[in-house]
PDB file of N, CA and C in Angstrom:
ATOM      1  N   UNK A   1     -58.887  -3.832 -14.508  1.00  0.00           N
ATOM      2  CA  UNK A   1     -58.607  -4.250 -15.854  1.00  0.00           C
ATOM      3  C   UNK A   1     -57.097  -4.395 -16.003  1.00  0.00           C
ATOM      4  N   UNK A   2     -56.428  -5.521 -16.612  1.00  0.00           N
ATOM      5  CA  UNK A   2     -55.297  -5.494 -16.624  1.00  0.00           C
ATOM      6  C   UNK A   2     -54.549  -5.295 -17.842  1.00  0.00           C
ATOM      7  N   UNK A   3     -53.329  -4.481 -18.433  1.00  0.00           N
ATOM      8  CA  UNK A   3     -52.770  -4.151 -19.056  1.00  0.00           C
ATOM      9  C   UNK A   3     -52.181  -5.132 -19.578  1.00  0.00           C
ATOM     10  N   UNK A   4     -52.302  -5.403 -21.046  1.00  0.00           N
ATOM     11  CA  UNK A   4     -50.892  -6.213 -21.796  1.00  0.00           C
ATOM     12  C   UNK A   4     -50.103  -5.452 -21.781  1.00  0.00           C
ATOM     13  N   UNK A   5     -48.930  -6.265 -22.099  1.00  0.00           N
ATOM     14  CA  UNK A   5     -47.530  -6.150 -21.831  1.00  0.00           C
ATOM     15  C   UNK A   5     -46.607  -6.390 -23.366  1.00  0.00           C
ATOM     16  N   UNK A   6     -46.024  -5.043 -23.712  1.00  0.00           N
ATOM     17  CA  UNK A   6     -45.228  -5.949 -24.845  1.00  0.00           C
ATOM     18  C   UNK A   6     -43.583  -5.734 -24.589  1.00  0.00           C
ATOM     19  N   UNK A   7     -43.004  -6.896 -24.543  1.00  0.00           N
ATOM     20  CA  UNK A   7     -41.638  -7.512 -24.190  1.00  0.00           C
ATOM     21  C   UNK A   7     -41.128  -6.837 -25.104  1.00  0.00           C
ATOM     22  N   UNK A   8     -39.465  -6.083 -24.715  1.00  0.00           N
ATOM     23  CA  UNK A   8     -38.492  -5.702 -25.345  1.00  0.00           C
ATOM     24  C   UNK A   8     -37.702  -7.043 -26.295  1.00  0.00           C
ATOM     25  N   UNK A   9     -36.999  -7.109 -27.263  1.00  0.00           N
ATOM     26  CA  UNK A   9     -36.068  -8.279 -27.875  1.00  0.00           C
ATOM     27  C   UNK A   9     -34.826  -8.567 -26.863  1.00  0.00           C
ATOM     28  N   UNK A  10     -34.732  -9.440 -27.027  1.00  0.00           N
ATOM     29  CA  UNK A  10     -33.839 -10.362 -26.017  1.00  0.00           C
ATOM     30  C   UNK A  10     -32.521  -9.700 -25.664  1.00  0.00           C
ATOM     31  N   UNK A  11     -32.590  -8.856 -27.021  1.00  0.00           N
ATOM     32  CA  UNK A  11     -31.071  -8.311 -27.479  1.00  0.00           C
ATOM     33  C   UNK A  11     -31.162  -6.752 -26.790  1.00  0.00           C
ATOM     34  N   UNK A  12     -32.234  -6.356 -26.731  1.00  0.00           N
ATOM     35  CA  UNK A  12     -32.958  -4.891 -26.657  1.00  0.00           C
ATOM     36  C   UNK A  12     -32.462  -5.050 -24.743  1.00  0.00           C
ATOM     37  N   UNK A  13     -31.896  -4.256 -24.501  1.00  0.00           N
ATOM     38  CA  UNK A  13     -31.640  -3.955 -22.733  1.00  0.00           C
ATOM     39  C   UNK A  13     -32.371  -2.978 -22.139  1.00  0.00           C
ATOM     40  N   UNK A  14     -33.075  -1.961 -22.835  1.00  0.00           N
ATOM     41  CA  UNK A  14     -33.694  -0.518 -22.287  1.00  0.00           C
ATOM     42  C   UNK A  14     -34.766  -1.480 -22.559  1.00  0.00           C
ATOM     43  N   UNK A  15     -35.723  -0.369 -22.217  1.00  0.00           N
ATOM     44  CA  UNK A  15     -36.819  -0.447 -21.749  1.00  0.00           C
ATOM     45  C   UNK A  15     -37.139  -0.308 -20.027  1.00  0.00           C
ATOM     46  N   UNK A  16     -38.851  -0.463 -19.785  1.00  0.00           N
ATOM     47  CA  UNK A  16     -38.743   0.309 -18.728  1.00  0.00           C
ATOM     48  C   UNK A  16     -39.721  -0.875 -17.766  1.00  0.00           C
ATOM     49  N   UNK A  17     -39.602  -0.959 -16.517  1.00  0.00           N
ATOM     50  CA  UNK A  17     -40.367  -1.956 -15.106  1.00  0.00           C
ATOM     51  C   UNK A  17     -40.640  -0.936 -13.924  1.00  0.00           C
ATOM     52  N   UNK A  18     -41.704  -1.380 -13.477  1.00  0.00           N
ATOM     53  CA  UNK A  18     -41.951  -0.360 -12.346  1.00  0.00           C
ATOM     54  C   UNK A  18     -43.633  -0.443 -12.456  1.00  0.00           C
ATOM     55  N   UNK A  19     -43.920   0.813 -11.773  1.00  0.00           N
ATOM     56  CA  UNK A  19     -45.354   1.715 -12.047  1.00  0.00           C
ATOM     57  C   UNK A  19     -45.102   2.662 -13.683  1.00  0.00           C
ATOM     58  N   UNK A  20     -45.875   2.409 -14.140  1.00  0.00           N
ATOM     59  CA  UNK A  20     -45.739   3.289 -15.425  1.00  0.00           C
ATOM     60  C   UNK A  20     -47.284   3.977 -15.476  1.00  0.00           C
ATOM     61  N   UNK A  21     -47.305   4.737 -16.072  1.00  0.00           N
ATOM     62  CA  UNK A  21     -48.536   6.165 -16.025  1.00  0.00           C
ATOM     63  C   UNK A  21     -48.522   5.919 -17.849  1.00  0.00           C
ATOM     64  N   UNK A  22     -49.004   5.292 -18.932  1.00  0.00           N
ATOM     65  CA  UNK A  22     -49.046   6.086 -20.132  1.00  0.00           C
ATOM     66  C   UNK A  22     -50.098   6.333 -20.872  1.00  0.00           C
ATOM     67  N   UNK A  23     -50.379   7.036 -21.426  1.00  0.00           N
ATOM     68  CA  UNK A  23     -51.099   7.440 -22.407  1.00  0.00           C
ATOM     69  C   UNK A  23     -51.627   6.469 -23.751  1.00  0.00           C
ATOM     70  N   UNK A  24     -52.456   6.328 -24.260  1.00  0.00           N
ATOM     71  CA  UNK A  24     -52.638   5.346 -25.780  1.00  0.00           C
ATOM     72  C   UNK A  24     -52.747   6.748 -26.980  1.00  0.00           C
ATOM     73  N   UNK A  25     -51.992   6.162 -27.997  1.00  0.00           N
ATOM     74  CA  UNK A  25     -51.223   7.075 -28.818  1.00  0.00           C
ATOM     75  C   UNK A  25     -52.870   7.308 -29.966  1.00  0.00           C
ATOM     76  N   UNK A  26     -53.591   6.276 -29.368  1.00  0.00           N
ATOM     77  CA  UNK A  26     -55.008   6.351 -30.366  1.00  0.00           C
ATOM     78  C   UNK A  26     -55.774   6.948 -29.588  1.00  0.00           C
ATOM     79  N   UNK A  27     -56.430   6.647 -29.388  1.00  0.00           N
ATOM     80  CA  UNK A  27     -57.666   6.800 -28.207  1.00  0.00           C
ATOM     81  C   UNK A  27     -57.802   7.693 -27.097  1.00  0.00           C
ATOM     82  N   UNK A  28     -56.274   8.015 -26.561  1.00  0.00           N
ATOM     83  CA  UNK A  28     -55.769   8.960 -25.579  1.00  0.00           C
ATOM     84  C   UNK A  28     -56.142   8.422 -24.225  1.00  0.00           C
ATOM     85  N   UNK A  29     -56.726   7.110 -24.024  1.00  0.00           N
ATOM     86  CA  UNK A  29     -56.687   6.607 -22.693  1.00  0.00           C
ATOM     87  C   UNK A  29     -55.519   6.449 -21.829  1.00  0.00           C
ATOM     88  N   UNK A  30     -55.740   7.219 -20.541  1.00  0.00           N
ATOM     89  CA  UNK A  30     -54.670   6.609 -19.738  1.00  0.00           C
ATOM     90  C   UNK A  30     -54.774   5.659 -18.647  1.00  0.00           C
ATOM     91  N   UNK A  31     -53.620   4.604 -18.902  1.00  0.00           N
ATOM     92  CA  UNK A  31     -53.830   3.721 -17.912  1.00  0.00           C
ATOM     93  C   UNK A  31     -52.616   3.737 -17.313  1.00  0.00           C
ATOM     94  N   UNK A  32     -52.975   3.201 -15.736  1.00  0.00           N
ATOM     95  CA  UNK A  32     -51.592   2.852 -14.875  1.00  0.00           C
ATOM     96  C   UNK A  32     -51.817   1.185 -14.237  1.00  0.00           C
ATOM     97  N   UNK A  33     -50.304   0.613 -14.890  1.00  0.00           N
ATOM     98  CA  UNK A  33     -49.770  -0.570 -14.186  1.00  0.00           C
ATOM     99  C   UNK A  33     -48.405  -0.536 -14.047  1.00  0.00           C
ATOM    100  N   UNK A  34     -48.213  -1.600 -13.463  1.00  0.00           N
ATOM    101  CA  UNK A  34     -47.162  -2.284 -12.962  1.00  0.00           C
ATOM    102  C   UNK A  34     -46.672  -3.228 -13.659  1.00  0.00           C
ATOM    103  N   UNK A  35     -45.312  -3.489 -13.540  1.00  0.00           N
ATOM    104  CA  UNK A  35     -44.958  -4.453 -14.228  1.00  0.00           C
ATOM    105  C   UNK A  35     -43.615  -5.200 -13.805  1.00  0.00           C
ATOM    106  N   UNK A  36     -42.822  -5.931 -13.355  1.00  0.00           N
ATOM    107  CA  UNK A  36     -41.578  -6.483 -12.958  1.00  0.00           C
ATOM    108  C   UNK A  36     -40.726  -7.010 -13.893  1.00  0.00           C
ATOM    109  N   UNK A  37     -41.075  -7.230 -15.415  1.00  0.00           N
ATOM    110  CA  UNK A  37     -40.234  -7.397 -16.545  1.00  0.00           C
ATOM    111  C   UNK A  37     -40.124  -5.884 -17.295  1.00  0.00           C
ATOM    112  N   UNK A  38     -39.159  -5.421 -17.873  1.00  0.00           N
ATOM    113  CA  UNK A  38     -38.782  -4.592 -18.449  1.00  0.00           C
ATOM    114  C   UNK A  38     -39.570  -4.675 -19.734  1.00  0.00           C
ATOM    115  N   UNK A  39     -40.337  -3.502 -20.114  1.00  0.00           N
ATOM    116  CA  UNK A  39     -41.002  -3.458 -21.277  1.00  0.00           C
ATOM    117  C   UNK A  39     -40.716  -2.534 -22.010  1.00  0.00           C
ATOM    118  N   UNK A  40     -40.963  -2.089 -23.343  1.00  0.00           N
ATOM    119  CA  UNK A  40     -40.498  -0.812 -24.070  1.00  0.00           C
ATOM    120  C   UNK A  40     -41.512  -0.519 -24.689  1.00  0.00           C
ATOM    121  N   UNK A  41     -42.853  -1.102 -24.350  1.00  0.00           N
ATOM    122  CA  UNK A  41     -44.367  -0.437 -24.648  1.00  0.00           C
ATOM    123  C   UNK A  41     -45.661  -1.190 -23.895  1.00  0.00           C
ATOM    124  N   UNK A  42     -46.587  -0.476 -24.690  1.00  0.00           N
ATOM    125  CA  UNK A  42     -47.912  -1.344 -23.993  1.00  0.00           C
ATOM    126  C   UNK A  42     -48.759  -0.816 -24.663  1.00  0.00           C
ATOM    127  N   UNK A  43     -49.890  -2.131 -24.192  1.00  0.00           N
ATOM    128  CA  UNK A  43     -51.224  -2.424 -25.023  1.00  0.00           C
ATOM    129  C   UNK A  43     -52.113  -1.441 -24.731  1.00  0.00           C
ATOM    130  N   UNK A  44     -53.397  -0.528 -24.763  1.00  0.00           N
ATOM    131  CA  UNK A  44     -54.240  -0.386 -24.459  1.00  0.00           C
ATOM    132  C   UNK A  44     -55.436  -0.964 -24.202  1.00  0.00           C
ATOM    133  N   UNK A  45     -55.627  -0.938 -22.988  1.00  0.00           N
ATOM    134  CA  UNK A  45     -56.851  -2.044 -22.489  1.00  0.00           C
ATOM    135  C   UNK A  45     -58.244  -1.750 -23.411  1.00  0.00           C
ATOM    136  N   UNK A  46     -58.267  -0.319 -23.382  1.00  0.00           N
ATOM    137  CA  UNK A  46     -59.523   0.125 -24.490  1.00  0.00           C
ATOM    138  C   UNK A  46     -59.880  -0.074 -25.892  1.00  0.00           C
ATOM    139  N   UNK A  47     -58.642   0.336 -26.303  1.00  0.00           N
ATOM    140  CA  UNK A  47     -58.819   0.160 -27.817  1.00  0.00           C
ATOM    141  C   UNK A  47     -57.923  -0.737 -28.327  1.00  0.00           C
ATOM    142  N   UNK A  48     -56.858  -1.381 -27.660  1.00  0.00           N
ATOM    143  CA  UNK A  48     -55.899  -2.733 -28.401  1.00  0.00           C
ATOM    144  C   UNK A  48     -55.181  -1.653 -28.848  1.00  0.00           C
ATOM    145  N   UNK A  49     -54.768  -0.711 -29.247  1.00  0.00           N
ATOM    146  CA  UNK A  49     -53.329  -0.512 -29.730  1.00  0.00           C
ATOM    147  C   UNK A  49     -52.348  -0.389 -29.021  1.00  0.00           C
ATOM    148  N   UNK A  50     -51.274  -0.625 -29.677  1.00  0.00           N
ATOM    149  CA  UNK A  50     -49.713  -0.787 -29.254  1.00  0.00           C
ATOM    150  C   UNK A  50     -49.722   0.284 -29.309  1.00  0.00           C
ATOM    151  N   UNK A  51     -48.865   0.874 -28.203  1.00  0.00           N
ATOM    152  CA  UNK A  51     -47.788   2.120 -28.057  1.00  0.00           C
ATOM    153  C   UNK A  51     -46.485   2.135 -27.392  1.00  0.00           C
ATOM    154  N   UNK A  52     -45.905   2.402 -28.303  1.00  0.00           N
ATOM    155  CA  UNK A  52     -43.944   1.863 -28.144  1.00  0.00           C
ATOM    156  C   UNK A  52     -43.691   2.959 -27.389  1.00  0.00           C
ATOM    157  N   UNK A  53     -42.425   3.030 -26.786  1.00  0.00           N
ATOM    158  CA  UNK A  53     -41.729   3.980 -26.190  1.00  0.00           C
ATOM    159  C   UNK A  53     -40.886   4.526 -26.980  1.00  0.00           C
ATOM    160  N   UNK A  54     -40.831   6.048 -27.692  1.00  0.00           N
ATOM    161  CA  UNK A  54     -40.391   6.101 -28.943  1.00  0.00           C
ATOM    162  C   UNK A  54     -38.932   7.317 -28.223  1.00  0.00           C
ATOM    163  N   UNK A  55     -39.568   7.783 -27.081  1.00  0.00           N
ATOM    164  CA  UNK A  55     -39.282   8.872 -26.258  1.00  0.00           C
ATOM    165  C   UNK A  55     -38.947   8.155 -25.553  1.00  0.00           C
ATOM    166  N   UNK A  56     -37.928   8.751 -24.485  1.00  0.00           N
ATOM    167  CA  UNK A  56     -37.589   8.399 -23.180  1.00  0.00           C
ATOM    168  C   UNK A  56     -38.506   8.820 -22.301  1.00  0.00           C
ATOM    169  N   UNK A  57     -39.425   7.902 -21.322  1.00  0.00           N
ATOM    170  CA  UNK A  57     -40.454   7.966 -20.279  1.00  0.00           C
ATOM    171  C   UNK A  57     -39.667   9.303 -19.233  1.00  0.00           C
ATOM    172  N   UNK A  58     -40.794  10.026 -18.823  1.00  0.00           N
ATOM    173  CA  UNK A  58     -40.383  10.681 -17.168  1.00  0.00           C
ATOM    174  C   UNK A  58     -40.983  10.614 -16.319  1.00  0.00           C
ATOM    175  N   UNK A  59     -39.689  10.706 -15.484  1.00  0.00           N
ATOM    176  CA  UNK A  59     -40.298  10.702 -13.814  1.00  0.00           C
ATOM    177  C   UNK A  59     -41.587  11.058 -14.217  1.00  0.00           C
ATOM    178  N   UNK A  60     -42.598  10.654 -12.635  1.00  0.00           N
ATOM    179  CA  UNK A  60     -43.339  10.968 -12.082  1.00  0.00           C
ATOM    180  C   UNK A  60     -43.063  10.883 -10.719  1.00  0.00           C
ATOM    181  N   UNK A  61     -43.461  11.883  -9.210  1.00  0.00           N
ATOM    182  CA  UNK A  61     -43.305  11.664  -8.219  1.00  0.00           C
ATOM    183  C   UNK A  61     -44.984  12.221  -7.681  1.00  0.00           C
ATOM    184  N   UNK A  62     -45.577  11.014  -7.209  1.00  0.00           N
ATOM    185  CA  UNK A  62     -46.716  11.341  -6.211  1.00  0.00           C
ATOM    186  C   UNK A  62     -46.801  11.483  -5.040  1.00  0.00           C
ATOM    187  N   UNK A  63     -46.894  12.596  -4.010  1.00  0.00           N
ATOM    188  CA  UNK A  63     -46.814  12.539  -2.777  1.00  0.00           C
ATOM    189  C   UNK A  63     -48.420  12.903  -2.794  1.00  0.00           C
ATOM    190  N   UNK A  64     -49.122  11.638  -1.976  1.00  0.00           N
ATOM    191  CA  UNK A  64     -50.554  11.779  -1.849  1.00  0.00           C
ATOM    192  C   UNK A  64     -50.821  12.363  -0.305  1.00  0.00           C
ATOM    193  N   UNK A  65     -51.702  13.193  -0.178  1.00  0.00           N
ATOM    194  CA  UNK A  65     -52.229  13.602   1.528  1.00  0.00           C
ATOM    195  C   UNK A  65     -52.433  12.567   2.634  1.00  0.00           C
ATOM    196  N   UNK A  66     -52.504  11.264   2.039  1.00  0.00           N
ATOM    197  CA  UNK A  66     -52.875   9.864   2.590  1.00  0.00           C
ATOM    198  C   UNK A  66     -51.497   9.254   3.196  1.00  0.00           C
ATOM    199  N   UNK A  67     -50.348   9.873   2.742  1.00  0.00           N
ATOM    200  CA  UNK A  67     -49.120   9.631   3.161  1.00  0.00           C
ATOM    201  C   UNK A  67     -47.913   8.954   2.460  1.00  0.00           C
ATOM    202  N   UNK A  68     -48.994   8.159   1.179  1.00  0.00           N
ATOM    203  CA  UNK A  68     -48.442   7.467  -0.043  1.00  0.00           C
ATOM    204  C   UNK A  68     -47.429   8.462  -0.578  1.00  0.00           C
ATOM    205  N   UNK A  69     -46.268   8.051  -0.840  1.00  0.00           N
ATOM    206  CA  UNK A  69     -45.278   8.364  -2.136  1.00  0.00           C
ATOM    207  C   UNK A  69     -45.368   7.271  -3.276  1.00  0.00           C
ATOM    208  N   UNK A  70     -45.449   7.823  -4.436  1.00  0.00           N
ATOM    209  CA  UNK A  70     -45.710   6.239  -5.375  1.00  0.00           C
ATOM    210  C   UNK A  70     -44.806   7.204  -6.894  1.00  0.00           C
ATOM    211  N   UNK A  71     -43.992   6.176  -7.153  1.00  0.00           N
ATOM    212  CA  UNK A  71     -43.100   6.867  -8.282  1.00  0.00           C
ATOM    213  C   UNK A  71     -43.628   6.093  -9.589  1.00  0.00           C
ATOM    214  N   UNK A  72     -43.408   7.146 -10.361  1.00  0.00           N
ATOM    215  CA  UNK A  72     -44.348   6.792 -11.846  1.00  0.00           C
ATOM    216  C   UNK A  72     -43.495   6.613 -12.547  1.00  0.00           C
ATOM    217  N   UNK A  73     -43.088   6.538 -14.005  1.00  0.00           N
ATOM    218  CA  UNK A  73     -42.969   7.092 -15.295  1.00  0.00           C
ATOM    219  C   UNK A  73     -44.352   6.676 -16.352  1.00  0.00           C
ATOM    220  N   UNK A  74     -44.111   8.186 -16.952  1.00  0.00           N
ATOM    221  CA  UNK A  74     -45.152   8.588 -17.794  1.00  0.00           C
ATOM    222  C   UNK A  74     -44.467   8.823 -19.317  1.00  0.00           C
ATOM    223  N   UNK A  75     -45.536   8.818 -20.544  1.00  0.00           N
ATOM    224  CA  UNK A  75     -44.977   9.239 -21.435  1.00  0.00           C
ATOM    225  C   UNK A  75     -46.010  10.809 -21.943  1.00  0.00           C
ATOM    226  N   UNK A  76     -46.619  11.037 -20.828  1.00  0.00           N
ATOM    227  CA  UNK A  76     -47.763  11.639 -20.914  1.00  0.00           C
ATOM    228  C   UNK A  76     -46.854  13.241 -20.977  1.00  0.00           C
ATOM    229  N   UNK A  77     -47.560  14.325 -21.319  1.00  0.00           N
ATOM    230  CA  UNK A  77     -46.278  15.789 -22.080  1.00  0.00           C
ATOM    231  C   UNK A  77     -47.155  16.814 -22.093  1.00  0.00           C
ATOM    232  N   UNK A  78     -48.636  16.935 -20.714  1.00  0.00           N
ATOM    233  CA  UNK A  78     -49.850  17.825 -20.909  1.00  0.00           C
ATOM    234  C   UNK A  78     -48.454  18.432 -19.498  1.00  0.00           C
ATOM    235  N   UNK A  79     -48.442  20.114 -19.265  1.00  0.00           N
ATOM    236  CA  UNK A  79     -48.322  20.723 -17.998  1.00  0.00           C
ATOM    237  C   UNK A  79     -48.344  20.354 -16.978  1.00  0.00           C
ATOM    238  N   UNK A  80     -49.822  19.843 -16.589  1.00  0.00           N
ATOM    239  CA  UNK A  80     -50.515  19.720 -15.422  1.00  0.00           C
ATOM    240  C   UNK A  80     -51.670  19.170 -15.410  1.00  0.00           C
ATOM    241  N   UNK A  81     -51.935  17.644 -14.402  1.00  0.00           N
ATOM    242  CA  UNK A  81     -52.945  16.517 -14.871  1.00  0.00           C
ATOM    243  C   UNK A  81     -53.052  16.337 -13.566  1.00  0.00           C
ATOM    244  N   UNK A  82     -54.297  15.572 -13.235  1.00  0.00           N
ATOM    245  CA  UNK A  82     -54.142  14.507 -11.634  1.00  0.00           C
ATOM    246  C   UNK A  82     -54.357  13.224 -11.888  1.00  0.00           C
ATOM    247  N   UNK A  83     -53.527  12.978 -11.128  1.00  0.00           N
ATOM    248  CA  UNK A  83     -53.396  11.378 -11.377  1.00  0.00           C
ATOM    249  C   UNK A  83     -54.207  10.594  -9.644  1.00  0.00           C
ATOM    250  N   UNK A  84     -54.464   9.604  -9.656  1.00  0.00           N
ATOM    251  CA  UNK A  84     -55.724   9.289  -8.728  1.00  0.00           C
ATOM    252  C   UNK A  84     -54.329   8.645  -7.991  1.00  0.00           C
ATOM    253  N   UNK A  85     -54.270   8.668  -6.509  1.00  0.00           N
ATOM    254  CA  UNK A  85     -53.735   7.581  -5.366  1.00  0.00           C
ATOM    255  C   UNK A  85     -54.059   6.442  -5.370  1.00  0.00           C
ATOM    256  N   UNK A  86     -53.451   5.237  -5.608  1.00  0.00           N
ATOM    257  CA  UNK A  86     -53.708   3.973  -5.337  1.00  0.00           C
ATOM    258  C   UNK A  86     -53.727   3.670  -4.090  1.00  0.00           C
ATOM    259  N   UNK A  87     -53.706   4.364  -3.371  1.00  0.00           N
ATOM    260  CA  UNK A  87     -53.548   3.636  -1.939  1.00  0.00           C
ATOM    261  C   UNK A  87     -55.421   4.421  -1.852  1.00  0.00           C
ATOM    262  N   UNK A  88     -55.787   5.665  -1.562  1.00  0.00           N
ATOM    263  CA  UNK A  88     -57.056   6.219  -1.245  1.00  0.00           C
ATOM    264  C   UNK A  88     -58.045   6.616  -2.792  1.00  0.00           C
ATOM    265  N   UNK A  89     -57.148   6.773  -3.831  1.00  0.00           N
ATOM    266  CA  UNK A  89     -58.020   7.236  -4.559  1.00  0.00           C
ATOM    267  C   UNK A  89     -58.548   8.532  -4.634  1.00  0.00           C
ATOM    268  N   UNK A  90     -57.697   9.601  -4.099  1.00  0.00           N
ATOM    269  CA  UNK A  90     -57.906  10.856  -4.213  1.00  0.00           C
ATOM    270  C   UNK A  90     -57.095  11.387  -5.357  1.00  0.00           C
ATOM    271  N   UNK A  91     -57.470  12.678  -6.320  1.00  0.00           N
ATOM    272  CA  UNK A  91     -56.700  12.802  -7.564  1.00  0.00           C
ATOM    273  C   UNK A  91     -56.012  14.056  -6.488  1.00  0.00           C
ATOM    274  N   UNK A  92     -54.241  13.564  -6.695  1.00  0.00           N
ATOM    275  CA  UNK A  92     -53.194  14.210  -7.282  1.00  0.00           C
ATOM    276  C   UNK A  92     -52.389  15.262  -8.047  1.00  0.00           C
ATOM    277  N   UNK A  93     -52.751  16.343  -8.048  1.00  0.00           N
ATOM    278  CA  UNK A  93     -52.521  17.078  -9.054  1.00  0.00           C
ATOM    279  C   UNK A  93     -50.944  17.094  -9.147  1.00  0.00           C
ATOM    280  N   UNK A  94     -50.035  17.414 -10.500  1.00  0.00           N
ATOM    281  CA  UNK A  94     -48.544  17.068 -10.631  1.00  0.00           C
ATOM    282  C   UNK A  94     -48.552  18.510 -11.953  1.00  0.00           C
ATOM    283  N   UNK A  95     -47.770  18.511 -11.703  1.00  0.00           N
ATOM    284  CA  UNK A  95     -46.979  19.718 -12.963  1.00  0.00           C
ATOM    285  C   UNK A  95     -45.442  19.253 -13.394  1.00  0.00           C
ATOM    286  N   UNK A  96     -45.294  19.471 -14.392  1.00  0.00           N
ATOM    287  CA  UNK A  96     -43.978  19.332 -15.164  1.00  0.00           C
ATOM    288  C   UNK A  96     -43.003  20.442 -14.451  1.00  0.00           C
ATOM    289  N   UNK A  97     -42.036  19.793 -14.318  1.00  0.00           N
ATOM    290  CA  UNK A  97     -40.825  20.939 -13.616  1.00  0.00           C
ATOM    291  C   UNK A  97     -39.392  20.685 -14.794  1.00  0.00           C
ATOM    292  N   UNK A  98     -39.421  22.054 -15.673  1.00  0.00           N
ATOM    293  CA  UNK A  98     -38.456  21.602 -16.872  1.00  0.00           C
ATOM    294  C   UNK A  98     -36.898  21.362 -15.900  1.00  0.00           C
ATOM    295  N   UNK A  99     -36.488  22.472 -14.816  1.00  0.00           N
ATOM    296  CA  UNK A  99     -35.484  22.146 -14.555  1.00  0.00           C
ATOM    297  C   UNK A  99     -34.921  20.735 -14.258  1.00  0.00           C
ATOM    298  N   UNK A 100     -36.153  20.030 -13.394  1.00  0.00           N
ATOM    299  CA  UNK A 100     -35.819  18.527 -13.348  1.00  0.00           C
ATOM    300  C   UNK A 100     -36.289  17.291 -14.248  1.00  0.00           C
ATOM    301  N   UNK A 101     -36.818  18.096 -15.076  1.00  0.00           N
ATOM    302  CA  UNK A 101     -37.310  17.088 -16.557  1.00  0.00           C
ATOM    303  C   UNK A 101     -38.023  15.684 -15.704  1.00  0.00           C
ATOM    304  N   UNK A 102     -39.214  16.159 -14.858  1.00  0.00           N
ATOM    305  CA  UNK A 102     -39.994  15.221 -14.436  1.00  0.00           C
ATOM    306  C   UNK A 102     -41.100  16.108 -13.919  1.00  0.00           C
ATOM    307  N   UNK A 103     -42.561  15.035 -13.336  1.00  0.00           N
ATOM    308  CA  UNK A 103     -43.364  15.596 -12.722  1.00  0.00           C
ATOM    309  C   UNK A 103     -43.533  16.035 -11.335  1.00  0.00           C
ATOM    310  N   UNK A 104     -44.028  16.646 -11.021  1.00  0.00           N
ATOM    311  CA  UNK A 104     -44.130  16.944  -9.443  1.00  0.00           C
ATOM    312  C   UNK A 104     -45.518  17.135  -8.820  1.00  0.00           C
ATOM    313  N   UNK A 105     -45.749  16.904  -7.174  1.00  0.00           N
ATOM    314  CA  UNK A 105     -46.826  16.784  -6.983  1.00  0.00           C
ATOM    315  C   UNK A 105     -47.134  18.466  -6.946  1.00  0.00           C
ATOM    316  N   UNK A 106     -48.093  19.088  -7.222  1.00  0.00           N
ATOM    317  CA  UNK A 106     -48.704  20.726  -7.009  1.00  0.00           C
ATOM    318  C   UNK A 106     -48.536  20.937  -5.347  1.00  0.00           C
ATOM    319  N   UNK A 107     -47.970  21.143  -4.309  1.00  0.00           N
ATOM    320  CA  UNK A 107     -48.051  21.613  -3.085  1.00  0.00           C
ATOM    321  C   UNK A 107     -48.350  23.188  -2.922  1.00  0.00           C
ATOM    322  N   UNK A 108     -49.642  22.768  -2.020  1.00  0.00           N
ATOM    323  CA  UNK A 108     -50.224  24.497  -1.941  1.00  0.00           C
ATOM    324  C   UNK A 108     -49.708  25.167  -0.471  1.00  0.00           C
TER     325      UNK A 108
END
């Protein structure tokens, strides 16, 4: 399923391109895409609402068992979630690390 995209103003320079991880501010679906234009929100594929970037996004870092590293930003603010590997599809578990104000993968 693919994610709309909503474009920053011409004038607007932030915003964010990459892999993004976010959350829908309604519904609480999370979806992950990609994107190569700089955006400062997005659609929800589920329910159509807009959700702006009101916050500054954080890191995410996935180191999957499959060998994948895949870097995120999220606007997502739970502890500790798994997020699935795009390369195998195995869930990820990540925890918030305040000292580095990003996520990390759980290594046991």
């Amino acid at each position: 399923m693919e994610s709309k995209i909503l474009k920053p103003a011409a004038a607007e320079p932030r915003g964010y391109k990459g892999f993004l991880y976010i959350k829908c501010r309604k519904c609480g679906e999370v979806h992950a895409f990609c994107t190569r234009d700089r955006i400062n929100g997005s659609i929800c594929p589920r329910c159509g609402t807009r959700t702006f970037f009101t916050e500054p996004l954080k890191v995410m870092r996935i180191y999957c068992e499959c060998g994948l590293y895949t870097r995120y930003m999220t606007n997502l603010k739970e502890e500790v979630f798994d997020v699935n590997c795009i390369n195998c599809g195995s869930p990820v578990a990540v925890k918030y690390n305040g000292r580095k104000n990003c996520y990390e993968t759980i290594r046991e």
